[in-house]
N, C-alpha and C. Protein backbone atom coordinates (compact mmCIF):
# COMPACT_ATOMS: atom_id res chain seq x y z
N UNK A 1 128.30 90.39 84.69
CA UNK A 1 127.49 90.46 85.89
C UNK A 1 126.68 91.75 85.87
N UNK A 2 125.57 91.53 86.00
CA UNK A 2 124.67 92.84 86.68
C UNK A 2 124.39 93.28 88.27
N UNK A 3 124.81 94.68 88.06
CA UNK A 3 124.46 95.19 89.76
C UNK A 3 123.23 96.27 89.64
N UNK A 4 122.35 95.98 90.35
CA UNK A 4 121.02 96.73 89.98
C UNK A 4 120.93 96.89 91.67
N UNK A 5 120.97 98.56 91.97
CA UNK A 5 121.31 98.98 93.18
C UNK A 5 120.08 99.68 93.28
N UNK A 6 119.22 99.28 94.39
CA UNK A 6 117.96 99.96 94.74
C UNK A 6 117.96 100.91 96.11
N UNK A 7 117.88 102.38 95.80
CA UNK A 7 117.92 102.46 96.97
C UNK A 7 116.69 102.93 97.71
N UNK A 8 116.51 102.93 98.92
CA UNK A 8 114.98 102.21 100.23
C UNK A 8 114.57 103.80 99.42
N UNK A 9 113.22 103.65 99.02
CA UNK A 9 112.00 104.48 99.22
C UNK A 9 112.04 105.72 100.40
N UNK A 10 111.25 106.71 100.37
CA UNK A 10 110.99 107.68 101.17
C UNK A 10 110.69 107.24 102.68
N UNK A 11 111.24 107.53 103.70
CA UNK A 11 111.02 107.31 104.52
C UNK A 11 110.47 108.51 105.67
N UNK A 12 110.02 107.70 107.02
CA UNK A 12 109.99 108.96 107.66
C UNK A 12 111.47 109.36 108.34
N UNK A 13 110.97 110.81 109.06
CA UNK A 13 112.52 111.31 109.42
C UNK A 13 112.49 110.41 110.56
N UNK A 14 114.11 110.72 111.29
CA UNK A 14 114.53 110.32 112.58
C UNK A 14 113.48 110.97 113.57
N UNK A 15 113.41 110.43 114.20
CA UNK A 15 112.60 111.22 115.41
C UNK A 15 113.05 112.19 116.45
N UNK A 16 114.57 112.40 116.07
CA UNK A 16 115.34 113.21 116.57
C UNK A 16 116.10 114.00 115.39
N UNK A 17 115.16 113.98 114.40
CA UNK A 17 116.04 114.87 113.01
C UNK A 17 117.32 114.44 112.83
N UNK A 18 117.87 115.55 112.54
CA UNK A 18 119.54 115.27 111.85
C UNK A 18 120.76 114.58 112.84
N UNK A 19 119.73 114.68 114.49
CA UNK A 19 121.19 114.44 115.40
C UNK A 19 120.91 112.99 115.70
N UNK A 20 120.04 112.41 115.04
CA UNK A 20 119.62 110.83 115.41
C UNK A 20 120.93 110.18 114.51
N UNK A 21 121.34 109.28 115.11
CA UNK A 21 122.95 108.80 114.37
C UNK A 21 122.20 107.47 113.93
N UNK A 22 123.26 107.28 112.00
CA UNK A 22 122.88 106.50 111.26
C UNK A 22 122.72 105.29 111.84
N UNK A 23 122.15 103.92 111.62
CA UNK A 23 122.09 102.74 112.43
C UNK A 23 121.93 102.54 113.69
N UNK A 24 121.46 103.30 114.04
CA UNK A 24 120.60 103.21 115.73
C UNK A 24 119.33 102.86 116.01
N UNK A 25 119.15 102.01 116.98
CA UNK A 25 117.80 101.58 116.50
C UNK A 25 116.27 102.54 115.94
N UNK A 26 116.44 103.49 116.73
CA UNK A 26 115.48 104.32 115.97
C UNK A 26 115.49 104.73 114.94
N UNK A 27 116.60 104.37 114.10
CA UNK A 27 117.20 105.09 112.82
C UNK A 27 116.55 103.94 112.31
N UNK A 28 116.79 102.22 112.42
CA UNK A 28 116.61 100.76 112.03
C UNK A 28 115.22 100.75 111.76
N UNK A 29 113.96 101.59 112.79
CA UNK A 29 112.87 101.01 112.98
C UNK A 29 112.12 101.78 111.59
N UNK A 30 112.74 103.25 111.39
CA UNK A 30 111.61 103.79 110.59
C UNK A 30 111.44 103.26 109.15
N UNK A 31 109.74 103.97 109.12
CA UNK A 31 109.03 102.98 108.10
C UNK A 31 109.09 104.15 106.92
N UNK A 32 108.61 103.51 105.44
CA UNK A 32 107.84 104.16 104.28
C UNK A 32 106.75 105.13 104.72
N UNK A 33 107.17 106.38 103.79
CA UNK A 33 106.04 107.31 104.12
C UNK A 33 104.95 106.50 103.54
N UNK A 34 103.66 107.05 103.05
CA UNK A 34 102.89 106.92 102.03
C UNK A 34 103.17 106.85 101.04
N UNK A 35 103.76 108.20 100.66
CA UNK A 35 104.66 108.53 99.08
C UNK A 35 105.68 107.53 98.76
N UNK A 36 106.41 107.11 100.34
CA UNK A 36 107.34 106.05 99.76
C UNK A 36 107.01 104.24 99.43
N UNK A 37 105.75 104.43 99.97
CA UNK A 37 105.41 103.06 99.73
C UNK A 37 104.88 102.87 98.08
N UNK A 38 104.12 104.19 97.69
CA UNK A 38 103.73 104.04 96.35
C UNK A 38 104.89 104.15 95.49
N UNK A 39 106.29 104.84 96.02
CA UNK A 39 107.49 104.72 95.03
C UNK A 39 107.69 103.47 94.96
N UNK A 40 107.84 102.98 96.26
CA UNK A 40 108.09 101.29 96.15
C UNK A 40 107.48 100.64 95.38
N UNK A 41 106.09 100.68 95.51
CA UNK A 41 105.42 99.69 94.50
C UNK A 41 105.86 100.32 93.13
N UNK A 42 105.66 100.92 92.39
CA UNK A 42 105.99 101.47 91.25
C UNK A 42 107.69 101.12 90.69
N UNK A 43 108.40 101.01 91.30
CA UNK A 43 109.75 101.09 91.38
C UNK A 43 109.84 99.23 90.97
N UNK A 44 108.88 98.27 92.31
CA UNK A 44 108.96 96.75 91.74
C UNK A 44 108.22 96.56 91.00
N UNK A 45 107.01 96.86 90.68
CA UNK A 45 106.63 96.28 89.04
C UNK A 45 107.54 96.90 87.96
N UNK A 46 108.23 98.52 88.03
CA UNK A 46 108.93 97.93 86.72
C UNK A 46 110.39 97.03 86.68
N UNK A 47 110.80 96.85 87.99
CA UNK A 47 111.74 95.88 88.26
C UNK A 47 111.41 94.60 87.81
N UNK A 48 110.08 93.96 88.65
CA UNK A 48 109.61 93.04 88.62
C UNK A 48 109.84 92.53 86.95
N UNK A 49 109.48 93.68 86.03
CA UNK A 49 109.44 92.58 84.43
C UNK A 49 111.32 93.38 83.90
N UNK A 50 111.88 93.42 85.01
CA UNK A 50 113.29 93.27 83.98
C UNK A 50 114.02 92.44 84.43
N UNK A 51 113.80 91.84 85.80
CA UNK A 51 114.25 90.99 85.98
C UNK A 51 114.11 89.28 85.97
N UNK A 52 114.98 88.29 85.57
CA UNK A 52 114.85 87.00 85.79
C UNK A 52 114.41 86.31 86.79
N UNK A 53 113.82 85.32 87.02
CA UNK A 53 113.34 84.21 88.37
C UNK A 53 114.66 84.39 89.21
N UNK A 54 115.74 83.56 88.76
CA UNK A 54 116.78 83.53 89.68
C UNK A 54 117.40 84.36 90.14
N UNK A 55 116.88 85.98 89.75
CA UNK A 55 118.06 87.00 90.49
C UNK A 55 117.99 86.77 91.85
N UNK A 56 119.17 87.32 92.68
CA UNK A 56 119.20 87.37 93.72
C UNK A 56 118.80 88.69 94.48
N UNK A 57 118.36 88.96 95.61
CA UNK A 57 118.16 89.92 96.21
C UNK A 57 118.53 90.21 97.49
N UNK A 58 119.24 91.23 97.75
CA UNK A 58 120.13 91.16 98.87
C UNK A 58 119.32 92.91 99.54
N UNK A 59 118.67 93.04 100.98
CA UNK A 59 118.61 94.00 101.75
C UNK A 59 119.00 93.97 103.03
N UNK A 60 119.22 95.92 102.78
CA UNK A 60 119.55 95.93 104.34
C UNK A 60 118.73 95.93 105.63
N UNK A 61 118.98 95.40 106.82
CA UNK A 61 118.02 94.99 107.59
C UNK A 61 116.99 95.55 108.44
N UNK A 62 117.37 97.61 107.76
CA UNK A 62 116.50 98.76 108.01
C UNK A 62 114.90 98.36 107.72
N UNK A 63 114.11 98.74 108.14
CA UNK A 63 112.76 98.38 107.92
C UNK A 63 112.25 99.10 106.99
N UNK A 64 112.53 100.89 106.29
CA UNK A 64 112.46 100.98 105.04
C UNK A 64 113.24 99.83 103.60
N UNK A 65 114.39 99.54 104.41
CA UNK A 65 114.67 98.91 102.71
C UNK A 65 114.20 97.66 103.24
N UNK A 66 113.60 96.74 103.78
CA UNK A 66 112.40 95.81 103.64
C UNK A 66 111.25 95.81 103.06
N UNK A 67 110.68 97.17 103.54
CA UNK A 67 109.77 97.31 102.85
C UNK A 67 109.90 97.41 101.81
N UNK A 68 110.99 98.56 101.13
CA UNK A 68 111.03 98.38 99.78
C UNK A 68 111.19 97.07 98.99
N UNK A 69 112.02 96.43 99.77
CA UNK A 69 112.20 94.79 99.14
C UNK A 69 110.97 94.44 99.28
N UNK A 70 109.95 94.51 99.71
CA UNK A 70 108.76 93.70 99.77
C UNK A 70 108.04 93.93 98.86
N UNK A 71 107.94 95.08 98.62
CA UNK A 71 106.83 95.39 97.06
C UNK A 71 107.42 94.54 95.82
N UNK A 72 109.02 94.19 96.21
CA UNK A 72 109.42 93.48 94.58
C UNK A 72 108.60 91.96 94.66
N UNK A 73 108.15 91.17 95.83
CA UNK A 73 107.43 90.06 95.83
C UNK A 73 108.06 89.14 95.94
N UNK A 74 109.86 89.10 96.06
CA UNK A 74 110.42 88.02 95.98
C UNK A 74 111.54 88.13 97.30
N UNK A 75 111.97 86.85 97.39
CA UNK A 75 112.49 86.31 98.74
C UNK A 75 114.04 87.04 99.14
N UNK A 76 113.89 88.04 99.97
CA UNK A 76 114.92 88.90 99.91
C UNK A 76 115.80 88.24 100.90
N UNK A 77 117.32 88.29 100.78
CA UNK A 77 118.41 87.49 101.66
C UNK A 77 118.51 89.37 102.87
N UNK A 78 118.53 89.28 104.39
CA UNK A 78 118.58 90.19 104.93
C UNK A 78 120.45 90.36 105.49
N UNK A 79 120.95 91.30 104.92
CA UNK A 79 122.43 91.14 105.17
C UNK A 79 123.05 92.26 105.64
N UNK A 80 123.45 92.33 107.19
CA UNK A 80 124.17 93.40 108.12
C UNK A 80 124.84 94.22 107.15
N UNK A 81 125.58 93.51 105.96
CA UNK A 81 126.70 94.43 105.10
C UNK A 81 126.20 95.47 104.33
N UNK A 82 124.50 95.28 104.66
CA UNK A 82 123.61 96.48 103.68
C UNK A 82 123.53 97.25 105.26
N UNK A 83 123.82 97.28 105.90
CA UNK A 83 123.45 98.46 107.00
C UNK A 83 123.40 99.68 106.62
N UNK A 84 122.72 100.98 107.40
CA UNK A 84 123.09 102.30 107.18
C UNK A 84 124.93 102.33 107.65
N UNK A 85 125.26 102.97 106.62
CA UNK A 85 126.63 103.48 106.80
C UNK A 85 127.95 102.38 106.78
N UNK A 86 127.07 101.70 105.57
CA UNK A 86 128.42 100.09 105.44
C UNK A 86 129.21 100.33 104.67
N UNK A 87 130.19 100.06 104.31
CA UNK A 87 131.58 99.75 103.49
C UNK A 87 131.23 99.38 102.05
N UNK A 88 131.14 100.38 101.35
CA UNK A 88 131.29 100.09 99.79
C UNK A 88 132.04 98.42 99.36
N UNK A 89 133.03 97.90 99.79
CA UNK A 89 133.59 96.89 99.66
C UNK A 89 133.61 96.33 99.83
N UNK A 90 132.70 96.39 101.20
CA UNK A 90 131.83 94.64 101.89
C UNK A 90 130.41 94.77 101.31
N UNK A 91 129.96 95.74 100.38
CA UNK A 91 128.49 95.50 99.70
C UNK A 91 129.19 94.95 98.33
N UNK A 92 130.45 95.26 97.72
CA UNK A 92 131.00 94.66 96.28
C UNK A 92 131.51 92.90 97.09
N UNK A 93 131.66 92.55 97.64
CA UNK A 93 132.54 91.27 98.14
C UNK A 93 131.07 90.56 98.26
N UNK A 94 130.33 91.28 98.93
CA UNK A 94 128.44 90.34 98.97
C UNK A 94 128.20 89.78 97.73
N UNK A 95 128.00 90.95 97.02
CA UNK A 95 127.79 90.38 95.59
C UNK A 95 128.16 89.63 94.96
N UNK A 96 129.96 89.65 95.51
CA UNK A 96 130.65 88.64 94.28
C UNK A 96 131.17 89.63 93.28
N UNK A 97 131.28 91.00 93.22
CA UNK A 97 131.25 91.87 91.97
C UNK A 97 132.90 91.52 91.90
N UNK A 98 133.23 91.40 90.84
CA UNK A 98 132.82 91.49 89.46
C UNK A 98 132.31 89.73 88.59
N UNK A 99 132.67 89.16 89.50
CA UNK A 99 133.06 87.66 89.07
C UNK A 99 131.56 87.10 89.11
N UNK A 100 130.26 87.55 90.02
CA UNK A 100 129.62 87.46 90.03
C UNK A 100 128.66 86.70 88.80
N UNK A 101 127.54 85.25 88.85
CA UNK A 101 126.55 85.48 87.76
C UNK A 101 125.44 85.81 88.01
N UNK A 102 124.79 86.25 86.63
CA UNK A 102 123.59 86.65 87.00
C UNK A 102 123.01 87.95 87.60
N UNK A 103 121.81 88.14 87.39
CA UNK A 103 121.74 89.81 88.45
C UNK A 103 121.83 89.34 89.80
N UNK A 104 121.82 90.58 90.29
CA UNK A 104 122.17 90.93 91.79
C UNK A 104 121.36 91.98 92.35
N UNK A 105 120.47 91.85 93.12
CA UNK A 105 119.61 93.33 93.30
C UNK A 105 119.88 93.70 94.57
N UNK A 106 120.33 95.03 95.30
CA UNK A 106 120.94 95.21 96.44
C UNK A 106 120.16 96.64 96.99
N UNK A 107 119.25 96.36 98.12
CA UNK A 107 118.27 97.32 98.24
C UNK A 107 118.89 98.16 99.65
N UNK A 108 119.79 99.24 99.50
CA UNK A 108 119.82 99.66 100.84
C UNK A 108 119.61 101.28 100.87
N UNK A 109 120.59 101.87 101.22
CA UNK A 109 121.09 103.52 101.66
C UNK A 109 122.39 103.93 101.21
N UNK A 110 121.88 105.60 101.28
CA UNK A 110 123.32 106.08 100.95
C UNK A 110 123.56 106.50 102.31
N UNK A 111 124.74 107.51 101.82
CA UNK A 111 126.04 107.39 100.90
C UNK A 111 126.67 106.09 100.61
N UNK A 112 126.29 104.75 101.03
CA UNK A 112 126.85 103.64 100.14
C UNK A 112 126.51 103.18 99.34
N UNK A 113 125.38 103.52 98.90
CA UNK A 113 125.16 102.93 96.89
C UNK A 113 126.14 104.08 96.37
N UNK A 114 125.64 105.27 96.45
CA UNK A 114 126.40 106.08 95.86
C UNK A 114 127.99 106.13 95.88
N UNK A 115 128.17 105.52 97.02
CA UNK A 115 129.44 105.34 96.59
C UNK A 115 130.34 104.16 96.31
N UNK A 116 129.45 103.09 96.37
CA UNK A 116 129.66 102.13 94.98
C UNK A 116 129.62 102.13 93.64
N UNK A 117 128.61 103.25 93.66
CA UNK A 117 128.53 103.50 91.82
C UNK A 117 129.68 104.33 91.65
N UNK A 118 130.07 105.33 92.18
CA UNK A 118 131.39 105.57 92.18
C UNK A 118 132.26 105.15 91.93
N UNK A 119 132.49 103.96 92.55
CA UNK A 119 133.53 103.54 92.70
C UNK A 119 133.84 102.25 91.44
N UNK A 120 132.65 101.98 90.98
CA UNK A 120 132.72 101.33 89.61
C UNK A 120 132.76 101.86 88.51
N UNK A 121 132.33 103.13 88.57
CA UNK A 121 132.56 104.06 87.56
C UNK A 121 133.86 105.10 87.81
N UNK A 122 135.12 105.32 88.54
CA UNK A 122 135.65 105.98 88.44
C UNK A 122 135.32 107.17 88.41
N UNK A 123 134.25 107.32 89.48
CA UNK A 123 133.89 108.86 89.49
C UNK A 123 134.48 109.68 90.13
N UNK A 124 135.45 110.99 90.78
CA UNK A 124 136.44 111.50 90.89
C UNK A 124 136.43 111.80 92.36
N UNK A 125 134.80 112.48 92.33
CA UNK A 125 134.32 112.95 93.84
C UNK A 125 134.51 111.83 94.57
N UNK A 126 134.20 110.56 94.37
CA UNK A 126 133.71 109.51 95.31
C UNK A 126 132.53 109.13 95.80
N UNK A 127 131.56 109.55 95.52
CA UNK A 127 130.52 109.24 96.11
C UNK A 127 129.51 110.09 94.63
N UNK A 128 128.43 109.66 94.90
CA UNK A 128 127.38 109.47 93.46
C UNK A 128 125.62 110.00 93.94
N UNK A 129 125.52 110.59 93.81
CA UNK A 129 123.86 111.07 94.13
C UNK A 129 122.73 110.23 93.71
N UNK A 130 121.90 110.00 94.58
CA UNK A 130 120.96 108.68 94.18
C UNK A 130 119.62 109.15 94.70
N UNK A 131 118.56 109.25 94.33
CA UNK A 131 117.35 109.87 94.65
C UNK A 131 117.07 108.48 95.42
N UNK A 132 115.42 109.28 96.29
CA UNK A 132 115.35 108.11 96.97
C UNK A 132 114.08 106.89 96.06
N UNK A 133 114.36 105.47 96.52
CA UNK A 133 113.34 104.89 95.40
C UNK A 133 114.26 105.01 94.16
N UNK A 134 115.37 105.38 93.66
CA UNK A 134 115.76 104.74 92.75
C UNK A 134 116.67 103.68 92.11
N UNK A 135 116.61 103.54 91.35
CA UNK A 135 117.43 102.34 90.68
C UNK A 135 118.47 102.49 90.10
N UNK A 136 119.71 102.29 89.85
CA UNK A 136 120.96 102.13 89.12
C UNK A 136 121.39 100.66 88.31
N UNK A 137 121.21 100.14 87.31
CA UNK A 137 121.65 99.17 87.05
C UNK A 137 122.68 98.88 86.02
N UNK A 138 123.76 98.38 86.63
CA UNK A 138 125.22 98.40 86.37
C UNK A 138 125.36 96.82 86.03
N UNK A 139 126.40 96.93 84.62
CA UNK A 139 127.01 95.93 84.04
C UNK A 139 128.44 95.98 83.96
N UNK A 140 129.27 95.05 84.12
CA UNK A 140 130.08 94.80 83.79
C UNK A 140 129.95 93.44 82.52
N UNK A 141 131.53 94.13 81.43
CA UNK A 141 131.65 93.74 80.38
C UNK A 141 132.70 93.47 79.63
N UNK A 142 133.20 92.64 79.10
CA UNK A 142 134.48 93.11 78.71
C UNK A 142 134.39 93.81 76.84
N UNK A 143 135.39 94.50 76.77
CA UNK A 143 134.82 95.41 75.52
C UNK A 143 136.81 95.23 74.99
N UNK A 144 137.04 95.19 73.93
CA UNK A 144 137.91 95.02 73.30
C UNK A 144 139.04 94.34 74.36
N UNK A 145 138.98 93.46 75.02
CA UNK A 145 140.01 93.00 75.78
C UNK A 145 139.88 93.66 77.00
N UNK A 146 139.37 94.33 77.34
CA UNK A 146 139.17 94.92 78.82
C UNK A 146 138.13 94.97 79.58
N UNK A 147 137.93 94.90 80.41
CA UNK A 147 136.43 94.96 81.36
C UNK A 147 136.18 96.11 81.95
N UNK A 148 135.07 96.55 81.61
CA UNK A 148 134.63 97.84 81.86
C UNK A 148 132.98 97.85 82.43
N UNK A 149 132.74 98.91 83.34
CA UNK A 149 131.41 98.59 83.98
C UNK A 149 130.74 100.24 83.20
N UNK A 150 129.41 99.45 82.67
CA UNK A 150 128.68 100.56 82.33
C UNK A 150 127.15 100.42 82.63
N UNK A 151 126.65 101.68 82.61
CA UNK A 151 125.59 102.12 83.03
C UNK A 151 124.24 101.37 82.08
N UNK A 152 123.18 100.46 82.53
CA UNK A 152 122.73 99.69 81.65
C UNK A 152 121.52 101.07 81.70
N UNK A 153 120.69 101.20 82.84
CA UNK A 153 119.64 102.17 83.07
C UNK A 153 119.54 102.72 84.34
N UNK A 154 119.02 104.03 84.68
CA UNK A 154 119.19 104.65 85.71
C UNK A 154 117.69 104.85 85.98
N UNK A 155 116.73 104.58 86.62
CA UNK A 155 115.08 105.00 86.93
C UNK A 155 114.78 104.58 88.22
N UNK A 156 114.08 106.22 88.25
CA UNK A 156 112.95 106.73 89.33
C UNK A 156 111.68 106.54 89.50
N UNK A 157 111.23 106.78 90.32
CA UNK A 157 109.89 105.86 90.32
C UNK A 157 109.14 106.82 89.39
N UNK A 158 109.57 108.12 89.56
CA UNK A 158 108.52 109.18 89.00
C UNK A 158 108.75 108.67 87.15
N UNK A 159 109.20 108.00 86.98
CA UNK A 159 109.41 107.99 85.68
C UNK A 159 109.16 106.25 85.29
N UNK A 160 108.61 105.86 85.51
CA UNK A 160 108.59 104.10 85.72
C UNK A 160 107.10 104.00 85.55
């Protein structure tokens, strides 16, 4: 299975800065800067040619990671479990991970990508640093009798 974790483009701030609490509607409404809309686009065309017709695409129902889902051009499923500030384990159970076929493209926010990649990689801290607008795309595999998830490619828009 492939997990190809997008996370939402530049956005603007809260309108109440740092004390605006995650998933509130004013937190829900804000949009792509400029800068983040051109990460977006940049980010789905080189998505756009690595991925298959049938992947699936799963965002959260924030209006940055829409937008970002929108530059990829294809029919995004909108799912509460991508919220700001969701459960690493109800974004792996969405997917289907590990049993999962096929890619899986999952466009939301951190600290929960990051700490899904974490958490598939056995990373120690728990949680994983993810620029904004970028991509993580994760495989699972089995490799001498065991299944192991590794890092297929990691890209930023600035580099795409």
């Amino acid at each position: 299975m492939d997990l190809i974790l997008w996370r939402h483009a530049e956005a603007q701030d809260h309108p109440y800065g740092e004390q605006g609490a995650q998933g509130d509607p004013l937190d829900l409404e804000r949009r792509l800067t400029p800068r983040g809309e051109k990460q977006a686009t940049r980010m789905a065309a080189w998505l756009d040619r690595q991925l298959p017709d049938g992947a699936k695409v799963y965002v959260s129902p924030a209006e940055r990671a829409r937008q970002t889902a929108h530059a990829l051009g294809r029919k995004p499923r909108v799912r509460d479990e991508l919220l700001p500030g969701a459960d690493p384990a109800a974004v792996l159970a969405l997917v289907g991970w590990p049993e999962g076929r096929g890619p899986v493209v999952v466009i939301g926010h951190q600290p929960t990508l990051g700490q899904v990649i974490a958490q598939l990689l056995n990373l120690p801290d728990g949680e994983c640093t993810m620029r904004k607008g970028s991509v993580w795309w994760l495989r699972q595999r089995e490799r001498n009798g065991r299944m192991q998830t590794v890092i297929v490619t990691v890209q930023t828009p600035e580099l795409v």
